[in-house]
Protein backbone atom coordinates (compact mmCIF):
# COMPACT_ATOMS: atom_id res chain seq x y z
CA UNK A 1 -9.14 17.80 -12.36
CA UNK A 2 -7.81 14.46 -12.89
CA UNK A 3 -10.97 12.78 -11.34
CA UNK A 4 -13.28 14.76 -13.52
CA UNK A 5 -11.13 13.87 -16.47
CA UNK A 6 -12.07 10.08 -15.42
CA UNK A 7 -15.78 10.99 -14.65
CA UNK A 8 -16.22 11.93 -17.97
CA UNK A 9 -14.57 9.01 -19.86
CA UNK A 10 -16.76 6.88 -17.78
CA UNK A 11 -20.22 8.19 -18.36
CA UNK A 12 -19.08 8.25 -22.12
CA UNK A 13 -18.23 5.18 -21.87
CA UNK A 14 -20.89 3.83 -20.48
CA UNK A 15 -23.56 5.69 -22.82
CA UNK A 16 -21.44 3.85 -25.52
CA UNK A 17 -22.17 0.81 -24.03
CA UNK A 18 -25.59 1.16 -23.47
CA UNK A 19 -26.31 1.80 -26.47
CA UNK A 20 -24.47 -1.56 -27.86
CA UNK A 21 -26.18 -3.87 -25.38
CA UNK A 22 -28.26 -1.75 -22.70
CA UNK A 23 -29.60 -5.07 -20.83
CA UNK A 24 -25.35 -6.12 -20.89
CA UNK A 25 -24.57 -2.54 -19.45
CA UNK A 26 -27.11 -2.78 -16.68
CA UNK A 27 -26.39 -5.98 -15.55
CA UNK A 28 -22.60 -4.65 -15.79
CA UNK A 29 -23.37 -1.95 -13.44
CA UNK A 30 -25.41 -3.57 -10.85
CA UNK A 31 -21.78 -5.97 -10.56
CA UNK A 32 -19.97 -2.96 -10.39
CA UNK A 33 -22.15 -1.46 -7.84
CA UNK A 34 -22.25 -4.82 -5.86
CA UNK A 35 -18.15 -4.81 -5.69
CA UNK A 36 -17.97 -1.29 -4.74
CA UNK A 37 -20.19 -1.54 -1.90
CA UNK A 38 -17.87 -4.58 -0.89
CA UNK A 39 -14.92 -2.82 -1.19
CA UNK A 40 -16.16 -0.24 0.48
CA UNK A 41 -16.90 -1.94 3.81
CA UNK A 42 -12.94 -3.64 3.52
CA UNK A 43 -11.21 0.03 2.91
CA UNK A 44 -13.12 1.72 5.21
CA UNK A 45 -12.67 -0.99 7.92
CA UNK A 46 -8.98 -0.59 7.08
CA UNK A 47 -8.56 2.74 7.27
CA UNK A 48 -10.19 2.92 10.34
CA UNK A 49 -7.76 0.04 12.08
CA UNK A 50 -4.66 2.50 10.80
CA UNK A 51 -6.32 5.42 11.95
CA UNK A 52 -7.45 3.55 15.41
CA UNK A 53 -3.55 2.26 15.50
CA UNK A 54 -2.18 5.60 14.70
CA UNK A 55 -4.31 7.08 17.42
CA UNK A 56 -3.46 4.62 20.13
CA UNK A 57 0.51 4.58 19.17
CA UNK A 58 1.52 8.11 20.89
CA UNK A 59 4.26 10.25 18.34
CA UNK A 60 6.45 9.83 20.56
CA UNK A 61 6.73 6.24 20.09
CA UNK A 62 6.86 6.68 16.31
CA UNK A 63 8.93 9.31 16.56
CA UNK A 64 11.28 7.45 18.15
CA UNK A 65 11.36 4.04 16.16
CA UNK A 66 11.08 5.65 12.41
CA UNK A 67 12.91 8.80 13.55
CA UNK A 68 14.86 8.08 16.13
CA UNK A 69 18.50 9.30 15.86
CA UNK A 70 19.79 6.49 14.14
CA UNK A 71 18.24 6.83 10.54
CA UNK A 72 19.87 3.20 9.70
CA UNK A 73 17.98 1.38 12.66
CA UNK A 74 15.06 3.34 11.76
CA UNK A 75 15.34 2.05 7.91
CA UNK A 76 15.93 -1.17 8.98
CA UNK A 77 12.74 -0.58 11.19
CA UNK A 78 10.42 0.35 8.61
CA UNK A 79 11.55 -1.84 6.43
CA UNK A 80 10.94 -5.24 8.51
CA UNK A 81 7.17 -3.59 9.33
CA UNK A 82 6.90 -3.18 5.59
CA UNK A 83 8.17 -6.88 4.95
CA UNK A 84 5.14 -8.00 7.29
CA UNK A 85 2.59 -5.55 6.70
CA UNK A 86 -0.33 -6.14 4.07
CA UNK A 87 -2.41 -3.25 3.34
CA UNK A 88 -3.37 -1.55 -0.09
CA UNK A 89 -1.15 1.18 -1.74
CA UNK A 90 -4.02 3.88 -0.91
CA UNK A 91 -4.16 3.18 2.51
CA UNK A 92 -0.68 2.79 2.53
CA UNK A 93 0.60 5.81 1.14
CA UNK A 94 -1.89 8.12 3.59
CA UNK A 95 -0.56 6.13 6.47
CA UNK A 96 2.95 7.24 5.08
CA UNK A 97 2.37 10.89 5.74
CA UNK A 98 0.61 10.42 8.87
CA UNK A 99 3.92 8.87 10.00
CA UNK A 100 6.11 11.63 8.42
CA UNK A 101 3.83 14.28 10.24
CA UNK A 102 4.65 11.75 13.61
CA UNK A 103 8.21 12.46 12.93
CA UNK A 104 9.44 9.54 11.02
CA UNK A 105 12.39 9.75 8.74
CA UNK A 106 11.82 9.91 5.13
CA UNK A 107 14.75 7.17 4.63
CA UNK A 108 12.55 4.93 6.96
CA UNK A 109 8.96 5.71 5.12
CA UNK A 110 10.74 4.58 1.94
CA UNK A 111 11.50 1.56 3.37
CA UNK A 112 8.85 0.97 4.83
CA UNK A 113 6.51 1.67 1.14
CA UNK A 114 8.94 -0.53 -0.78
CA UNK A 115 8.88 -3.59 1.64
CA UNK A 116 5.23 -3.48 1.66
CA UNK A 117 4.78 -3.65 -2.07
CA UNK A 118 8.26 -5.77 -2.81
CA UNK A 119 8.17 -8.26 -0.24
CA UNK A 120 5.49 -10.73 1.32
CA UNK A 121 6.27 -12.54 4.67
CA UNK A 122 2.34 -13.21 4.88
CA UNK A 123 2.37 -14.55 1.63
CA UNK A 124 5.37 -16.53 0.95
CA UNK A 125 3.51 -19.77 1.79
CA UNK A 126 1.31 -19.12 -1.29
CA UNK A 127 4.15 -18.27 -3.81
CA UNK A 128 6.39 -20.79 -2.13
CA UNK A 129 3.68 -23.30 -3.31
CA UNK A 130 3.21 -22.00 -6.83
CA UNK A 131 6.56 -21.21 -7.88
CA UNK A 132 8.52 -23.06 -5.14
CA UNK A 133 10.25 -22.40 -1.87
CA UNK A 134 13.70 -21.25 -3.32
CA UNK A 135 12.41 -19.32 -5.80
CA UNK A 136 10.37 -17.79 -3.32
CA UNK A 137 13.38 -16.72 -0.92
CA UNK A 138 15.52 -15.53 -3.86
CA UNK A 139 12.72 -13.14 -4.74
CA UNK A 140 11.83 -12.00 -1.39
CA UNK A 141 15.76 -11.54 -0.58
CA UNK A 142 16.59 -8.87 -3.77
CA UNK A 143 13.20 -7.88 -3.23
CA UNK A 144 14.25 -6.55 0.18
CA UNK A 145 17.89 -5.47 -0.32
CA UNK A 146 16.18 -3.71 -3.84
CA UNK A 147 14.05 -1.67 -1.15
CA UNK A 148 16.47 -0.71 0.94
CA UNK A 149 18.57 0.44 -2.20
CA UNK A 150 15.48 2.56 -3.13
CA UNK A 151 14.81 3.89 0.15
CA UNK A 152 18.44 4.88 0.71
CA UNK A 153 18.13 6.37 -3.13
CA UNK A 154 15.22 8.19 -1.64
CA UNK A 155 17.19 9.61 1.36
CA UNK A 156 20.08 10.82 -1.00
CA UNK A 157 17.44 12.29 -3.26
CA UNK A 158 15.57 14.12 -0.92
């Protein structure tokens, strides 16, 4: 329903538009159509690494790193491949359930989604640079111990 709701908006939207400026609004939509066939090519190649990774790794051995019978290690786990993970929230979050479905904890999934939008190993060079090296380990530091706060939250919760 949700993405009708947004369908809608749009194409009034856009008739609004093109009927402002309709040589603005085409031009406008040939960008837009440009980027999306970009993105396309980058989300779909990325979803099909995760799903080619998630097909090679056996359940087993997901099973027993995320859900192994230590739900602390397997926090900790997820949380350092979070920490060093880049990937987009809507891959990540299908990824997520593929790994509950594998057997991983819920504690450890938490972790792992909070790390990956919270912290940045890969990118700490870059904000190191712009906003300097210790502000750049400060942030990453409560960023981390902030995750793991929310992912044991999360465990407690559900």
């Amino acid at each position: 329903m949700t993405v009708i709701i947004m369908i809608i908006v749009t194409l009034v939207l856009l008739t609004f538009s093109i009927i402002k400026s309709r040589k603005k609004s085409i031009k406008s939509v040939q960008i837009a159509k440009k980027m999306l066939l970009n993105t396309f090519v980058e989300v779909t190649g990325v979803m099909a690494i995760v799903g080619l990774i998630l097909a090679l790794i056996p359940t087993d051995i997901i099973k027993s790193l995320l859900g192994g019978e230590s739900k602390s290690v397997s926090t900790i786990l997820g949380a350092a491949i979070g920490t060093i993970t880049i990937m987009p929230a809507f891959i990540a979050f299908p990824l997520a359930q593929s790994l509950y479905v594998s057997g991983a904890h819920l504690v450890a999934i938490a972790a792992f989604l909070t790390t990956l939008t919270m912290v940045g190993l890969a990118t700490f060079p870059i904000e190191a640079r712009h906003f300097g090296k210790k502000f750049a380990i400060v942030r990453n530091g409560v960023s981390f111990l902030m995750a793991l706060v929310i992912a044991l939250g999360m465990g407690v919760i559900l």
